[in-house]
C-alpha atoms as a PDB file:
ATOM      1  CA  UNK A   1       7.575  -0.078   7.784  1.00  0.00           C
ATOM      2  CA  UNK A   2       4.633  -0.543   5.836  1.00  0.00           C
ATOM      3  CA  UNK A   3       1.543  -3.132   7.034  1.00  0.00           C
ATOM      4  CA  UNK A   4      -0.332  -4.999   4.155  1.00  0.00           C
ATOM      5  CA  UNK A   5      -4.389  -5.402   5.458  1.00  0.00           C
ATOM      6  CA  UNK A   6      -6.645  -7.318   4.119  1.00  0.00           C
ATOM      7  CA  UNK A   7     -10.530  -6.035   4.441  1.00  0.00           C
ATOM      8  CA  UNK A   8     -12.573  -9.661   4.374  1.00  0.00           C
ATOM      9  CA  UNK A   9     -16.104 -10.760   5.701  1.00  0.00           C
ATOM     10  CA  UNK A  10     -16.916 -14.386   6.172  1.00  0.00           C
ATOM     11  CA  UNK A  11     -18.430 -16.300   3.291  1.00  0.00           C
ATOM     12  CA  UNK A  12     -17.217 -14.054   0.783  1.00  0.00           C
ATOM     13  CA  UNK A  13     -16.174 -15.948  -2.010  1.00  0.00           C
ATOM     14  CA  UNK A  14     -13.575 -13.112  -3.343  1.00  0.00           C
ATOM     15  CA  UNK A  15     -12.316 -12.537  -0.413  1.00  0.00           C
ATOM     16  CA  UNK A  16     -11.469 -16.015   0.423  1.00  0.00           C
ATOM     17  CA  UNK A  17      -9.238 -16.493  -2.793  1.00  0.00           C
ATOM     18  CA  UNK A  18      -7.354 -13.189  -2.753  1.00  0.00           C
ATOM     19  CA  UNK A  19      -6.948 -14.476   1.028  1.00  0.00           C
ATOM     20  CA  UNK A  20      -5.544 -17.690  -0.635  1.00  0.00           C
ATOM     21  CA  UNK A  21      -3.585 -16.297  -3.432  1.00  0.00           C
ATOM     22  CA  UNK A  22      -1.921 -13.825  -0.358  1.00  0.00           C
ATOM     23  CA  UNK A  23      -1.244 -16.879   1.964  1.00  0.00           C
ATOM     24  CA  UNK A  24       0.465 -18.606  -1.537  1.00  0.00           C
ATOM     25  CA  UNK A  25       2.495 -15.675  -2.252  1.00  0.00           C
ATOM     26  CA  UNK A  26       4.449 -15.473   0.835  1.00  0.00           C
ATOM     27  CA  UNK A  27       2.977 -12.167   1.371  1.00  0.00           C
ATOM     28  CA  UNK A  28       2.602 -11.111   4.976  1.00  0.00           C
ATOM     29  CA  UNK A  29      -0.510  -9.198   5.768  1.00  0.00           C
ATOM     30  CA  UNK A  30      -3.341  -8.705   8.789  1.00  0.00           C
ATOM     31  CA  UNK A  31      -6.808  -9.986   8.269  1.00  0.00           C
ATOM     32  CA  UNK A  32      -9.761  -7.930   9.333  1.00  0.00           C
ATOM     33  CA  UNK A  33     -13.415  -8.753   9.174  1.00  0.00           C
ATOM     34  CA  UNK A  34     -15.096  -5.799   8.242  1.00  0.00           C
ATOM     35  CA  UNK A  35     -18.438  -6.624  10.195  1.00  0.00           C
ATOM     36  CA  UNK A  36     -16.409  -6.802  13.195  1.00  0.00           C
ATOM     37  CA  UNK A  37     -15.145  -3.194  12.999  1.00  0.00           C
ATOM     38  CA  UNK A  38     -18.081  -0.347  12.719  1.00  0.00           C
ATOM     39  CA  UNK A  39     -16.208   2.023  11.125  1.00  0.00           C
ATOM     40  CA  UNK A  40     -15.154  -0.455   8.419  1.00  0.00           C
ATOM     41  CA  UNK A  41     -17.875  -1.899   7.889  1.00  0.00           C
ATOM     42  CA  UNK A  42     -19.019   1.979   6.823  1.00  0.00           C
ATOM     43  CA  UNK A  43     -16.643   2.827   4.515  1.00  0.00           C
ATOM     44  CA  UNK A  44     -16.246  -0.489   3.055  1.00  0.00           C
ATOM     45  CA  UNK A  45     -19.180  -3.035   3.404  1.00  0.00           C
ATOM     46  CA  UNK A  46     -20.158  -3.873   0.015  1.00  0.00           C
ATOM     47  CA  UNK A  47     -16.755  -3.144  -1.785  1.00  0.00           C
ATOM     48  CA  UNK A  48     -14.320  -6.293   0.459  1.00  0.00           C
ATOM     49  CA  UNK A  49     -12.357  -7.516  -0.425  1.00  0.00           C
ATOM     50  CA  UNK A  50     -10.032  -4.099   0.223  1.00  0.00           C
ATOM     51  CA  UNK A  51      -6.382  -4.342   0.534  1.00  0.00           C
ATOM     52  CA  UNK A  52      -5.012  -1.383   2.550  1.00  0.00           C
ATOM     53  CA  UNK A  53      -1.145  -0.088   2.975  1.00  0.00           C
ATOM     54  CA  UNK A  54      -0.618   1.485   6.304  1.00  0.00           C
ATOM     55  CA  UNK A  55       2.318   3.034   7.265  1.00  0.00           C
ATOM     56  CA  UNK A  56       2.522   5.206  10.496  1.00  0.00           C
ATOM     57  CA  UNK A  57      -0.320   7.111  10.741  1.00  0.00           C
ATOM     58  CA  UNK A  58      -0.994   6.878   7.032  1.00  0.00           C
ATOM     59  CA  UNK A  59      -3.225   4.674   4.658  1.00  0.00           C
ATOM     60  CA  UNK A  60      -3.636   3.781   1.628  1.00  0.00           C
ATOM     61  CA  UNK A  61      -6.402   1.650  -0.206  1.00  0.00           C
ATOM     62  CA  UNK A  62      -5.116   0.191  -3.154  1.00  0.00           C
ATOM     63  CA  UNK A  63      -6.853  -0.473  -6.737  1.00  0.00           C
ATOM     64  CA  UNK A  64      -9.187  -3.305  -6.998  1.00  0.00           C
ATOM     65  CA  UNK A  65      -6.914  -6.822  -7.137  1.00  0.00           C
ATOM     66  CA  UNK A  66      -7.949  -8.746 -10.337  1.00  0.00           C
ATOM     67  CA  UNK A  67      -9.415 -12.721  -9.313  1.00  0.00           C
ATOM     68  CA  UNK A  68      -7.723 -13.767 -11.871  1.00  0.00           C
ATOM     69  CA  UNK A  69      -4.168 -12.713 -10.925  1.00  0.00           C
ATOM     70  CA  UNK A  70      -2.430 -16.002 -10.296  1.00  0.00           C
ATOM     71  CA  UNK A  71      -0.505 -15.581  -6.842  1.00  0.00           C
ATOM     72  CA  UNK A  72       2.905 -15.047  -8.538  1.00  0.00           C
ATOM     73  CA  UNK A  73       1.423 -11.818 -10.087  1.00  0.00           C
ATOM     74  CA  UNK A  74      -0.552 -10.478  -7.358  1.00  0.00           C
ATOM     75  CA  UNK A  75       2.623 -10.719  -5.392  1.00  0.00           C
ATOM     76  CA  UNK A  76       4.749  -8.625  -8.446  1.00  0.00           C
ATOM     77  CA  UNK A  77       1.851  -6.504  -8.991  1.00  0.00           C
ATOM     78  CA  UNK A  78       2.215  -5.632  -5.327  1.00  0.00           C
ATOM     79  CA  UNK A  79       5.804  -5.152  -5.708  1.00  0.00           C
ATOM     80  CA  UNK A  80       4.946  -2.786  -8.262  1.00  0.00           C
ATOM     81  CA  UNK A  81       2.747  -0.804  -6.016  1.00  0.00           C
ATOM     82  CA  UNK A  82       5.713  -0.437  -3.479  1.00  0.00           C
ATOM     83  CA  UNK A  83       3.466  -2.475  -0.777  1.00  0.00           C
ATOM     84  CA  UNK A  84       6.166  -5.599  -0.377  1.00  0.00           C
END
């Protein structure tokens, strides 16, 4: 089954609404704070919010989510994308 992750850091401003717009789509995902995790924080510090698919062993990043994708299109747009 695939996993939904969400790549935040505190006080980021886009990473709080796609957060919100996740939370308002009924979308299950896990929240990570990329400072907390070294590796992460890496291969992704400057570019969070990053949405990941994991499944198994495998993992995807997928494209950049648009801010101004109301939540009823981020969640088709994920659809799309064959993460939900």
């Amino acid at each position: 089954m695939a996993q939904l992750v969400l790549i935040t850091r505190e006080g980021c401003c886009l990473c709080q609404g796609l957060e919100e717009k996740l939370t308002a789509s009924a979308v299950l995902f896990e929240r990570i704070d990329v400072d907390s995790h070294p590796q992460l924080l890496t291969r992704f510090d400057l570019e969070v919010p990053v949405l990941l698919l994991r499944q198994g062993e495998a993992e995807a990043v997928l494209p950049r989510v648009s801010p101004r994708l109301s939540p009823p299109q981020l969640r088709a747009w994920l659809e799309q994308l064959g993460a939900l």
